[in-house]
Protein backbone atom coordinates (compact mmCIF):
# COMPACT_ATOMS: atom_id res chain seq x y z
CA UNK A 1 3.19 -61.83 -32.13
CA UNK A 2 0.70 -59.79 -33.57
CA UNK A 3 2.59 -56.86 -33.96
CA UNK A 4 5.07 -59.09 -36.06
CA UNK A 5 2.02 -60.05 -38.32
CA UNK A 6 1.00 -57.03 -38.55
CA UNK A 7 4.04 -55.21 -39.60
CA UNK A 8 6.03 -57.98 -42.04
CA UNK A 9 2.98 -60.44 -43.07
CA UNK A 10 3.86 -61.22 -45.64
CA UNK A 11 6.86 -62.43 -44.60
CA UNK A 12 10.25 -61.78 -46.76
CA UNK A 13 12.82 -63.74 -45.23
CA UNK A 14 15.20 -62.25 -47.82
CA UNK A 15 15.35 -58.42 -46.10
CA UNK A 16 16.71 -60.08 -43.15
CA UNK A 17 19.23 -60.09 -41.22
CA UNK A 18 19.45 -56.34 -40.74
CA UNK A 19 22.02 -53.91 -40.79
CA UNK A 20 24.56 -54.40 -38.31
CA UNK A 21 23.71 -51.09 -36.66
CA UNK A 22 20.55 -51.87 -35.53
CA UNK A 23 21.57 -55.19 -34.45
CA UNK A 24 24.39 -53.62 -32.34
CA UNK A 25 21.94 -51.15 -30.49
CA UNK A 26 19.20 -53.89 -30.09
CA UNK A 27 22.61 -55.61 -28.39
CA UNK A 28 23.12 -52.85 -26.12
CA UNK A 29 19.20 -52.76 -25.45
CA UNK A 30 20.14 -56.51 -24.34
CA UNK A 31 22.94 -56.23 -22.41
CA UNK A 32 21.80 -53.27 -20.11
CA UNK A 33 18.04 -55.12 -19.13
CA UNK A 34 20.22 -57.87 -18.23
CA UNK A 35 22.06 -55.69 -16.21
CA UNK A 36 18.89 -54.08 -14.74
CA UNK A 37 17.73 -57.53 -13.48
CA UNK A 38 20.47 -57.47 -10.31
CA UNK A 39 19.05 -53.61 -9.80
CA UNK A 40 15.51 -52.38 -7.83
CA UNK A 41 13.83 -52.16 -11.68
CA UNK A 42 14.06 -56.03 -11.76
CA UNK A 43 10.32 -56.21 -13.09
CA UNK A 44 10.74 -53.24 -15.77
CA UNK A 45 13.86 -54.98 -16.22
CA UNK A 46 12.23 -58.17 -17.30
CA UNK A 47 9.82 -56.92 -19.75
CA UNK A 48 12.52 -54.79 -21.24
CA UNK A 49 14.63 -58.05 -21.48
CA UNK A 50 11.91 -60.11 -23.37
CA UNK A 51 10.66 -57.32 -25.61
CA UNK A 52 14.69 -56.87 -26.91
CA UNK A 53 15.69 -60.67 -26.90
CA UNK A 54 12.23 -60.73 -29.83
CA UNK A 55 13.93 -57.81 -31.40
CA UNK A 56 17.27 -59.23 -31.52
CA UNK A 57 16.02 -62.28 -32.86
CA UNK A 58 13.77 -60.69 -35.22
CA UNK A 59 16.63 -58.87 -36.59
CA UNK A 60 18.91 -61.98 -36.75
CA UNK A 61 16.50 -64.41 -38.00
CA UNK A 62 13.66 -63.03 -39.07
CA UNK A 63 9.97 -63.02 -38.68
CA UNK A 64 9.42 -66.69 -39.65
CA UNK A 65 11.80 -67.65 -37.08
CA UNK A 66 10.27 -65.32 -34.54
CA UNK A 67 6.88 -66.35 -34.80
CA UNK A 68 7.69 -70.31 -34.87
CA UNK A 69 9.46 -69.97 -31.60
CA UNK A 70 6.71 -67.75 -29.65
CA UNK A 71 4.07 -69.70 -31.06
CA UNK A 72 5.40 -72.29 -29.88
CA UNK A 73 5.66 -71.34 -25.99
CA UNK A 74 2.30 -70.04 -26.57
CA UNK A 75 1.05 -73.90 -27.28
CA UNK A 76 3.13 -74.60 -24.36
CA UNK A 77 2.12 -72.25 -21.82
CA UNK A 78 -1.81 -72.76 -22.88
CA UNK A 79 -2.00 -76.26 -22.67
CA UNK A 80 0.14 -76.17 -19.15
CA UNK A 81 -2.68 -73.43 -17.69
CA UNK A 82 -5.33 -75.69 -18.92
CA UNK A 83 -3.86 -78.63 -17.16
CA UNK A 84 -3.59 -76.76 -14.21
CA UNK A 85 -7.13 -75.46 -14.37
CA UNK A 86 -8.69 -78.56 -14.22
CA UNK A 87 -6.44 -79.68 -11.73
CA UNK A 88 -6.99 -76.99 -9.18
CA UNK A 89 -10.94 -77.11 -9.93
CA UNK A 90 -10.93 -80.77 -10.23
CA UNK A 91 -13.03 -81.84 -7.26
CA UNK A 92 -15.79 -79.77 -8.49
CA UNK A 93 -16.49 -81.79 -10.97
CA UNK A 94 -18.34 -85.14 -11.40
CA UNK A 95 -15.99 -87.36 -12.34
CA UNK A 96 -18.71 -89.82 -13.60
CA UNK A 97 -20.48 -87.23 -15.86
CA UNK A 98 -17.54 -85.58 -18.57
CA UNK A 99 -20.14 -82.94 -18.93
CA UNK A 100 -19.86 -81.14 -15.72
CA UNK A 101 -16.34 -80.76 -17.19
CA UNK A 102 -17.43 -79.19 -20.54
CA UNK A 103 -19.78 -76.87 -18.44
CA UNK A 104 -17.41 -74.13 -17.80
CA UNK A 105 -17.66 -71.61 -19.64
CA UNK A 106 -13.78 -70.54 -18.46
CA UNK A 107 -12.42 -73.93 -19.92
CA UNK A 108 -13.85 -74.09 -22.84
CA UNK A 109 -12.63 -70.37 -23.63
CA UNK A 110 -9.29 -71.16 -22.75
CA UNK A 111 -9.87 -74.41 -24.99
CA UNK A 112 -10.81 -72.57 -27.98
CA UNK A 113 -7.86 -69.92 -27.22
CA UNK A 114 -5.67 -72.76 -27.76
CA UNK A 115 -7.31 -73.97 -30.81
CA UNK A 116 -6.48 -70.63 -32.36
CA UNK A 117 -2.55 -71.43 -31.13
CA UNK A 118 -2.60 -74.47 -33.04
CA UNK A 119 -4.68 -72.71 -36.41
CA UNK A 120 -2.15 -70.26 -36.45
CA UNK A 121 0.88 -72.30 -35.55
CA UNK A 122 0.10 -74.67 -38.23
CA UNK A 123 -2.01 -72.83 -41.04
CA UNK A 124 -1.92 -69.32 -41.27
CA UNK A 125 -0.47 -66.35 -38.86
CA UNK A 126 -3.02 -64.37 -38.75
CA UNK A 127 -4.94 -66.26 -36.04
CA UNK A 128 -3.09 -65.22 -33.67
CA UNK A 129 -5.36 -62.15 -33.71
CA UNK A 130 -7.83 -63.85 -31.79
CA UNK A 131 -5.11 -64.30 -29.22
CA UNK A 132 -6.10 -60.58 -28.72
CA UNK A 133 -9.54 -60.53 -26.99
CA UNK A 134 -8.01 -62.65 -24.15
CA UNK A 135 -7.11 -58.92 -22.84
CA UNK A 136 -11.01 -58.69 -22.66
CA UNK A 137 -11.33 -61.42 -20.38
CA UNK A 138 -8.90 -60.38 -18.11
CA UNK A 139 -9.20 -57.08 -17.72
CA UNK A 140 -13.20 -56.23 -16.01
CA UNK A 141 -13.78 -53.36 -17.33
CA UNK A 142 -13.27 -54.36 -21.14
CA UNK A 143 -15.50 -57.31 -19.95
CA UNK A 144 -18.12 -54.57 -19.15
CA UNK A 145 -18.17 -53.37 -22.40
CA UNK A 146 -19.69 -56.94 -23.58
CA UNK A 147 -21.76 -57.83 -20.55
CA UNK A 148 -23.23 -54.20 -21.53
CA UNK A 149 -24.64 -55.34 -24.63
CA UNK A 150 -25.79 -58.98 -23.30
CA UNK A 151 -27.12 -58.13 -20.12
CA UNK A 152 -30.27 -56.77 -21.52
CA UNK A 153 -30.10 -58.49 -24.36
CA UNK A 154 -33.65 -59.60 -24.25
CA UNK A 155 -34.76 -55.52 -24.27
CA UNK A 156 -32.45 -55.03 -27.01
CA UNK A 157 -33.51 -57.52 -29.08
CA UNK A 158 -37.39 -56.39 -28.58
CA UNK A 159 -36.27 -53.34 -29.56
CA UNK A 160 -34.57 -54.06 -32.61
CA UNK A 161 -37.40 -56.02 -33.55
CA UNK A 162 -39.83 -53.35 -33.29
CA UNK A 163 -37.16 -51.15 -35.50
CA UNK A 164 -37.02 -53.82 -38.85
CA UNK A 165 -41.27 -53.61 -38.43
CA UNK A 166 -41.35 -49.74 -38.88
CA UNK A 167 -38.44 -50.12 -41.40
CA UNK A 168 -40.82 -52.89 -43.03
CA UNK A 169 -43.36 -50.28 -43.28
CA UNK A 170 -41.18 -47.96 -44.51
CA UNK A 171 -40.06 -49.67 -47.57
CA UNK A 172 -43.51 -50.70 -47.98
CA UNK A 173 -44.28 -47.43 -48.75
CA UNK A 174 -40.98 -46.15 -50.59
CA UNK A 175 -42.31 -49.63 -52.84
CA UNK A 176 -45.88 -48.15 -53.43
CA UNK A 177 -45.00 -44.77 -53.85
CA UNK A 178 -41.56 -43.64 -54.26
CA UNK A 179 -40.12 -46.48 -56.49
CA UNK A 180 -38.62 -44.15 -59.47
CA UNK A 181 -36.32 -42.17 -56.39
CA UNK A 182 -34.53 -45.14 -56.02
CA UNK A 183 -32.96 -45.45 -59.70
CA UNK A 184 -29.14 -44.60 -59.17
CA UNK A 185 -26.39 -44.55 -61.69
CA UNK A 186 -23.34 -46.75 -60.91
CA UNK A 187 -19.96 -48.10 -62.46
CA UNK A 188 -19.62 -51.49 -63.38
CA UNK A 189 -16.55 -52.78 -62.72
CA UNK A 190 -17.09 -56.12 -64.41
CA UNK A 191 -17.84 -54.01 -67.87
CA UNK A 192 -14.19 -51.74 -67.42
CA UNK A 193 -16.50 -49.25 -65.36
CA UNK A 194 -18.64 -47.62 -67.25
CA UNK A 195 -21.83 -46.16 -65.54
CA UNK A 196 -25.14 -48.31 -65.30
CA UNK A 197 -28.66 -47.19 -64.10
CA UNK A 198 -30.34 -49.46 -61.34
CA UNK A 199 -33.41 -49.22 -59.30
CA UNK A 200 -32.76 -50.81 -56.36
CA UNK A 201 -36.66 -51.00 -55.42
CA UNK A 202 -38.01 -53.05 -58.21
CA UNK A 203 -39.06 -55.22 -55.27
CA UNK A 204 -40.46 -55.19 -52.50
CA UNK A 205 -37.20 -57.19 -51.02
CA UNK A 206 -35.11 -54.79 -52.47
CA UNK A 207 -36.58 -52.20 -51.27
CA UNK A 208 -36.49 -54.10 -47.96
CA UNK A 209 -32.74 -54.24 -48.20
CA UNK A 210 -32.27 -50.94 -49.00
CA UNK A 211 -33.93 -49.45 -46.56
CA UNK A 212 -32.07 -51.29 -44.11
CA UNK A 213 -28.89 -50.48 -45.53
CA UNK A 214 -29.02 -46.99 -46.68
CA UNK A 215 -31.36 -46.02 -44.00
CA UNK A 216 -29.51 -46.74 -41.03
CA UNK A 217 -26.47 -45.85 -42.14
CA UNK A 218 -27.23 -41.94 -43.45
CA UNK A 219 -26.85 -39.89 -40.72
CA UNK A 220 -30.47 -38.21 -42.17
CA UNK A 221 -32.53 -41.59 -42.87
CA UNK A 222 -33.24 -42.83 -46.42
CA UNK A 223 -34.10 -39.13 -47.18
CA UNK A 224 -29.91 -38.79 -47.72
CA UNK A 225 -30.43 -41.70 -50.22
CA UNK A 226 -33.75 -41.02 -52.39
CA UNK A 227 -33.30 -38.68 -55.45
CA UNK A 228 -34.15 -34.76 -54.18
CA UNK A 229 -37.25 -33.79 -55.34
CA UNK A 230 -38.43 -30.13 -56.77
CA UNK A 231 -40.57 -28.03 -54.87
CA UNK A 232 -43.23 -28.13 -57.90
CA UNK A 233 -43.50 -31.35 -57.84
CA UNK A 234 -46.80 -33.37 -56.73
CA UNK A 235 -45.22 -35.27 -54.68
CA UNK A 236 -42.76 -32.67 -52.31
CA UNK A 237 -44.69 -32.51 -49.59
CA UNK A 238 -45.18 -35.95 -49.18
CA UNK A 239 -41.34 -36.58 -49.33
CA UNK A 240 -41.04 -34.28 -46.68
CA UNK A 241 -43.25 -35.64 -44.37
CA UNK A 242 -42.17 -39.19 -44.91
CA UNK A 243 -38.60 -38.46 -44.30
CA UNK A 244 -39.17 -36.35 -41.16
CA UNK A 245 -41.17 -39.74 -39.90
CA UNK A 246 -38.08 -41.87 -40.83
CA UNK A 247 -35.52 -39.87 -39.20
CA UNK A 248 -37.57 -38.88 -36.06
CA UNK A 249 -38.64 -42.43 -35.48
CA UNK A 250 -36.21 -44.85 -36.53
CA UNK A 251 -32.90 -42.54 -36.46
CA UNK A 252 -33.79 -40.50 -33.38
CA UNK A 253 -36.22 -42.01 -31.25
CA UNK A 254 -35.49 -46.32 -31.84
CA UNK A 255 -31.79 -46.02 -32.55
CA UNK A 256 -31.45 -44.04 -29.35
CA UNK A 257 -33.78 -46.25 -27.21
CA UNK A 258 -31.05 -49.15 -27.85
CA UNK A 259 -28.08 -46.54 -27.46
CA UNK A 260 -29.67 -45.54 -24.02
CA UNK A 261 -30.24 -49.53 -23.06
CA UNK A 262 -26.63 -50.04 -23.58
CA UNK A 263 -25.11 -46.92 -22.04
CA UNK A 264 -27.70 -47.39 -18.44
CA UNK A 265 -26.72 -51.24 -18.31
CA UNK A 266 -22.97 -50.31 -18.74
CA UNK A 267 -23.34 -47.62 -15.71
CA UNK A 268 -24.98 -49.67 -13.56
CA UNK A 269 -21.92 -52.39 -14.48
CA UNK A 270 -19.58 -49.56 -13.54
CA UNK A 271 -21.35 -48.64 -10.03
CA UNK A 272 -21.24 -52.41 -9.25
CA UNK A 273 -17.41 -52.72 -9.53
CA UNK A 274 -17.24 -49.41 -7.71
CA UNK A 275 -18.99 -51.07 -4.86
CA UNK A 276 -16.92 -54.02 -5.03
CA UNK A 277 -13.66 -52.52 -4.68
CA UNK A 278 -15.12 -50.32 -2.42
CA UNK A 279 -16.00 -53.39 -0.41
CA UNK A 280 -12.65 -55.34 -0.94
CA UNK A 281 -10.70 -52.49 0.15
CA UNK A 282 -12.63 -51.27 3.38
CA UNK A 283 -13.90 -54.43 4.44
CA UNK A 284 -11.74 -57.28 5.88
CA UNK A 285 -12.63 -60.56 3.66
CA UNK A 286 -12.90 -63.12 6.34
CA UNK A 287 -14.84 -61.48 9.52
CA UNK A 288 -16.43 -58.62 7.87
CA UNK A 289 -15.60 -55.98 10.01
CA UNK A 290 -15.28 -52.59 7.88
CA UNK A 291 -12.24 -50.13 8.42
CA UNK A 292 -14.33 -47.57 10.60
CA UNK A 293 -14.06 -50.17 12.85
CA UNK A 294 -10.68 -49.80 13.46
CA UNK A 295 -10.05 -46.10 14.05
CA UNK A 296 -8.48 -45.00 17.04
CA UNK A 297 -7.62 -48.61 18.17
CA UNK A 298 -4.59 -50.24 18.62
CA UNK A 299 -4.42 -52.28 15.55
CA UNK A 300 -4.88 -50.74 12.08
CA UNK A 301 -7.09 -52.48 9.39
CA UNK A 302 -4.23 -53.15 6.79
CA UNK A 303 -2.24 -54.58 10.25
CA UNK A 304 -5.70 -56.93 10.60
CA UNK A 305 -6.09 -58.19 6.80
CA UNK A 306 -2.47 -59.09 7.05
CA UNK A 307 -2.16 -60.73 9.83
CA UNK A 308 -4.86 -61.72 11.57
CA UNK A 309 -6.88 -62.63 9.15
CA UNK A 310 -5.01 -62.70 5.96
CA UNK A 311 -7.58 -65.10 3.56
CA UNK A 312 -4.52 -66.63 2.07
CA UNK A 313 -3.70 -68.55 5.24
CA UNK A 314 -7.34 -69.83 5.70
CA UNK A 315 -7.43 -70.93 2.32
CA UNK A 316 -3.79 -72.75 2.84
CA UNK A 317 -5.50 -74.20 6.21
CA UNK A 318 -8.14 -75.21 3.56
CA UNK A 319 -5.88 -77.01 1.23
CA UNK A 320 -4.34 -78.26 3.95
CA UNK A 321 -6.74 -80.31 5.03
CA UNK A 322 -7.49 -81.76 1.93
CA UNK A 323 -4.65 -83.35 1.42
CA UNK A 324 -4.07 -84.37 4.75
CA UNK A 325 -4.89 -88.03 5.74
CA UNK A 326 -8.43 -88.14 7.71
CA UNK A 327 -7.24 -90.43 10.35
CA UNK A 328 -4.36 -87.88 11.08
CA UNK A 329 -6.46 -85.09 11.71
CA UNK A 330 -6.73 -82.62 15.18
CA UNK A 331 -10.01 -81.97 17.05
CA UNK A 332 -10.33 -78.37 15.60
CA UNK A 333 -8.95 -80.50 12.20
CA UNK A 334 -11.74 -82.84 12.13
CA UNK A 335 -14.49 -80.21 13.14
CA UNK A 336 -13.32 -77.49 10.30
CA UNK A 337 -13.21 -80.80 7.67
CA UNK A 338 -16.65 -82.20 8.23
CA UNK A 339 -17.82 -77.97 7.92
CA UNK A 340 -16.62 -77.48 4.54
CA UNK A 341 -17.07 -80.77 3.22
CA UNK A 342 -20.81 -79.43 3.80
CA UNK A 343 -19.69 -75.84 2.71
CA UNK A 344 -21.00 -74.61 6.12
CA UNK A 345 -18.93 -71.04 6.86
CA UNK A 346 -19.50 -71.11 10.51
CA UNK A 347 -16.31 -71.67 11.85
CA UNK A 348 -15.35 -68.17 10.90
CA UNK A 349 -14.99 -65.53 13.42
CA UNK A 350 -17.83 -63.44 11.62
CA UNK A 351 -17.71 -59.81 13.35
CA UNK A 352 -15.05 -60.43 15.76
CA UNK A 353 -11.15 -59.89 15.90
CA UNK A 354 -9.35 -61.07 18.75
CA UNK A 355 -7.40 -57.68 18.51
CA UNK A 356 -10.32 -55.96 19.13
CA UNK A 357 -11.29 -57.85 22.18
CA UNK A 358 -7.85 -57.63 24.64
CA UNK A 359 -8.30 -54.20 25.55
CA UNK A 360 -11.78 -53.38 25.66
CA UNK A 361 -11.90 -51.77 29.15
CA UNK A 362 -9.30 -48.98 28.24
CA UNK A 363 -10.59 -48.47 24.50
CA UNK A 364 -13.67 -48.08 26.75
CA UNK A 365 -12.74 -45.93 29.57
CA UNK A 366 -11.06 -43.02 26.52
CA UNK A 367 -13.68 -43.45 24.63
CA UNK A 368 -16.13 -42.58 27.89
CA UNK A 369 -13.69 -39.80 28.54
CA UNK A 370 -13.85 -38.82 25.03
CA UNK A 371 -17.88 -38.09 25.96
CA UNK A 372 -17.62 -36.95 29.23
CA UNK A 373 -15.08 -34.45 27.82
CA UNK A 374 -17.60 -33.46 25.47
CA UNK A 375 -20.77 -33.37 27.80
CA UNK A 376 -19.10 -30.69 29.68
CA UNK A 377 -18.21 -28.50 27.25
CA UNK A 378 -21.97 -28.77 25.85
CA UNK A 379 -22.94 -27.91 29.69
CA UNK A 380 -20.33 -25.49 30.24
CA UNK A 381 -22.46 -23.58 26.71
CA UNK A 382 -25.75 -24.37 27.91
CA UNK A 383 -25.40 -22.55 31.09
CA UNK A 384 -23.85 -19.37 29.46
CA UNK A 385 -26.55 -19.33 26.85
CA UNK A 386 -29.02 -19.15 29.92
CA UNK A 387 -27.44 -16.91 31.95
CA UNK A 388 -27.52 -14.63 28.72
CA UNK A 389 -31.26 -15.35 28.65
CA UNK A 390 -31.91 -14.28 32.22
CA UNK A 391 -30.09 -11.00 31.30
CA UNK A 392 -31.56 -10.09 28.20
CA UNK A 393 -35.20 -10.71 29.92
CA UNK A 394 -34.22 -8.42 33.07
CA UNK A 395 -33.43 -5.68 30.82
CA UNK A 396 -36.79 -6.27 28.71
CA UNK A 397 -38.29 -6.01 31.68
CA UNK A 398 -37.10 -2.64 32.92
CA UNK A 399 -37.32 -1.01 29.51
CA UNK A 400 -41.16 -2.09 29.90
CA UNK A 401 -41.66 -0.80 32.70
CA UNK A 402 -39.84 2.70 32.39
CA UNK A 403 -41.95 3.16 28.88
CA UNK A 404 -45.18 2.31 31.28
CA UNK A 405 -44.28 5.08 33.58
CA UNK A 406 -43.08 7.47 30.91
CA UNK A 407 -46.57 7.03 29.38
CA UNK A 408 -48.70 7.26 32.33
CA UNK A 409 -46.62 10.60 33.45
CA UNK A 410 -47.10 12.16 29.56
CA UNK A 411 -50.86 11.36 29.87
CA UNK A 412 -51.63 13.23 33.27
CA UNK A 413 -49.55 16.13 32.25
CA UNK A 414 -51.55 16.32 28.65
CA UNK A 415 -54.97 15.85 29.99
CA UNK A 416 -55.14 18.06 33.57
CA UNK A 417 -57.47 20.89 33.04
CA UNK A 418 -56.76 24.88 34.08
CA UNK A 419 -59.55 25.88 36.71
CA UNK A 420 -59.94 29.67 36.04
CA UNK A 421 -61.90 31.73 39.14
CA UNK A 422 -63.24 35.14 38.57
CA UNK A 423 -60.77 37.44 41.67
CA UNK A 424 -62.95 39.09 44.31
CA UNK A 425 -62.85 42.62 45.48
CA UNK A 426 -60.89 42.20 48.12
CA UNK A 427 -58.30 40.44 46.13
CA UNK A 428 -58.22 43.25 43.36
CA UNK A 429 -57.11 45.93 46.42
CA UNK A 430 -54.76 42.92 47.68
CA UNK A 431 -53.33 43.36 43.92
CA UNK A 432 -53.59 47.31 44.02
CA UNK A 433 -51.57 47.20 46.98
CA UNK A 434 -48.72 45.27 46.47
CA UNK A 435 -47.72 46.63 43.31
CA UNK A 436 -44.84 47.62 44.67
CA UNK A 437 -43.93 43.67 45.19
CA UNK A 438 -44.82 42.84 41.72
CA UNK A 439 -41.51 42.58 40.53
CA UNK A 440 -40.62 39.78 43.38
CA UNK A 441 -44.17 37.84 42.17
CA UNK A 442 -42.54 38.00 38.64
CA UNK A 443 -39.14 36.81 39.57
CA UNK A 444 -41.35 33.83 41.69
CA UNK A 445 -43.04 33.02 38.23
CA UNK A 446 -40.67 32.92 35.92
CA UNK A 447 -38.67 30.56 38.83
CA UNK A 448 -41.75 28.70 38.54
CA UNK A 449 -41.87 28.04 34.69
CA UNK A 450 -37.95 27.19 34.68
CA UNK A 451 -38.25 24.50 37.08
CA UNK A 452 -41.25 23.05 35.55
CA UNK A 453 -39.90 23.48 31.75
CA UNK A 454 -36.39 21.53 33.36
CA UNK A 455 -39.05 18.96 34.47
CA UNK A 456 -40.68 18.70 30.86
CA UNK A 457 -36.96 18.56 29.16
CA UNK A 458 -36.27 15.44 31.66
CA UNK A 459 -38.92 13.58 30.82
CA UNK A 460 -38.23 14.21 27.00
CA UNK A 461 -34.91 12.76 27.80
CA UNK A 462 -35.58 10.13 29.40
CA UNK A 463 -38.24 8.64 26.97
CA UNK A 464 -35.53 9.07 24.57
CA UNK A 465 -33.21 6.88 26.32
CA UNK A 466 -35.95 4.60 27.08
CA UNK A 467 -36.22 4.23 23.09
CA UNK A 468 -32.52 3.60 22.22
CA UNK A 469 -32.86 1.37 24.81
């Protein structure tokens, strides 16, 4: 409908019909959604069907036509929902107080979107544009957008009421002092255009207005809107310092205080419907048991929600018993009744599933298993990581002990002392006389000093082992 408005109001019956070209393709348009009904696009089908069957008729009849017959169903299809709202939410209301009726907020919105059916059925077309924010009210997230701003409409409106006092004292002082910046040359359009001087702060409620509206609206404060001034002049710096306090605290600092309001009360809307649909699709609606709950058993949780406790039966045991006569009612019948006439919840199985109860002892005994399994294998780790231990301290212990005895040997062999004795006289002729032997002594010597050097160069080697060790 509004696309028709918006396109052909207003309306020329006489360009219409059109061209039999377009009326022929439209046709075929026609003829093959009607064939995609009996097909597995039956939906796309559908919409297809409706959107070409306005088309054809647009192009037959024209607009006029068009929007006499939608507007029509529109009237119809309103009223019917708003006969069947009351009726399915009747027995909430007091029937001896009408108010309780005119109390919801969701009827009288869907009263006053029929209203607008009727204004623009009757008077003028272009009503049907309020027909338009109904996709607000169905669709959440566009509804965030609003609740947004209303939320916190209390800190918002504090806020904007602290920005018109500083803008008050603004134009307070563009009044006082800065009057002749304000004189701007405009056209007339009443005198065939020709340019006019005005001061738009003659007074101080002019200069009230125009602060408001130039101010706010210039991206740079009412600087962008008083006359420049020269550097020379006695009032420059002045200027300067009054329009870096307009734009730093109204444009920057207020402005942005209700900007950030808006944008933290719209994220925290957005986190809340996460949550929710976080909650309505991992959490079963009628026991509250989450999905976790249902891994590795023998019953999935879409299996659960659908069957075992799929809300849509409880709520057709619901109606059920409301229109069922009292007298007629079961045990169980009469107990559930006299619970939600009272709006008592108890009869449902909160935390429990019978699925999850019949075969607790084997879900059990694997999920023991499962641990036992598991226990091992930490054991089985445990005692390697040990046995490791014990190794590692064995060998610390021997390399201790071989640098010990290294060290002790190294010392004694550094710090012995040579004892030197003066040879007696019979030892010199001992010495004289065997001269002839000395060559054997010499041979015994130099045996000596080998074997004890060899000695020495083991020792070396094995402290050196020790250390890479």
């Amino acid at each position: 409908m509004n696309f028709i408005v918006a396109f052909f109001y207003p309306f020329d019956d006489d360009k219409f019909p059109w061209d039999s070209s377009y009326v022929s393709v439209i046709f075929l348009a026609l003829v093959s959604c009607i064939v995609g009904l009996f097909s597995d696009f039956r939906e796309r089908a559908l919409h297809g069907l409706a959107i070409s069957s306005v088309l054809w008729l647009l192009a037959r009849k024209g607009p006029t036509f068009v929007l006499f017959v939608l507007g029509f169903f529109n009237i119809m299809n309103k009223s019917a929902f708003i006969v069947s709202y009351i009726g399915n939410r009747g027995f909430q209301y007091d029937d001896s107080n009408l108010f309780s009726v005119l109390n919801d907020r969701s009827l009288l919105y869907h009263f006053a979107m029929l209203l607008c059916c009727l204004i623009g059925f009757f008077y003028r077309s272009y009503f049907y544009s309020v027909l338009l924010m109904d996709l607000v009210h169905r669709e959440e997230t566009l509804y965030n957008v609003i609740r947004s701003v209303t939320r916190n409409g209390r800190s918002i409106v504090l806020t904007a009421m602290f920005a018109s006092i500083l803008i008050y004292l603004f134009a307070i002082i563009i009044f006082l002092f800065f009057q002749e910046q304000c004189i701007k040359e405009i056209e007339d359009l009443s005198n065939d255009g020709e340019p006019i001087v005005e001061n738009h702060c003659e007074t101080l409620i002019l200069a009230i207005i125009t602060t408001f509206n130039e101010g706010l609206r210039n991206g740079g404060g009412i600087g962008d809107y008083l006359i420049p001034l020269s550097q020379h002049h006695d009032q420059f710096f002045y200027r300067v310092i009054f329009d870096l306090l307009f734009y730093f605290g109204i444009i920057i600092i207020v402005l942005n205080l209700i900007f950030g309001v808006i944008i933290d009360t719209f994220a925290d809307l957005r986190n809340e419907k996460q949550k929710k649909d976080d909650i309505i699709r991992n959490t079963c609606f009628i026991c509250g048991l989450e999905r976790r709950q249902f891994d590795n058993r023998s019953i999935s949780f879409e299996t659960h929600i659908q069957y075992e406790h799929n809300m849509w039966h409880y709520l057709y045991f619901i109606v059920h018993l409301r229109t069922k006569d009292a007298t007629e009612y079961t045990g169980p019948e009469s107990f559930v009744s006299s619970l939600t006439k009272q709006n008592i919840l108890s009869w449902f199985p909160r935390h429990q599933a019978m699925s999850l109860q019949l075969s607790p002892q084997n879900e059990d005994k694997m999920d023991n298993q499962a641990m036992y399994q598991k226990y091992c294998e930490m054991a089985s780790a445990f005692s390697q990581l040990m046995e490791q231990l014990e190794d590692f301290k064995i060998r610390v212990d021997e390399q201790r002990r071989r640098q010990q005895r290294l060290s002790i040997i190294k010392s004694s062999i550094r710090h012995t002392p040579r004892q030197y004795r003066e040879p007696s006289s019979s030892e010199r002729r001992a010495t004289v006389q065997s001269e002839p032997s000395h060559s054997r002594l010499n041979s015994r010597s130099s045996s000596n000093q080998n074997g004890f050097r060899r000695q020495q160069s083991l020792i070396s080697q094995d402290s050196i082992d020790s250390g890479d060790q």
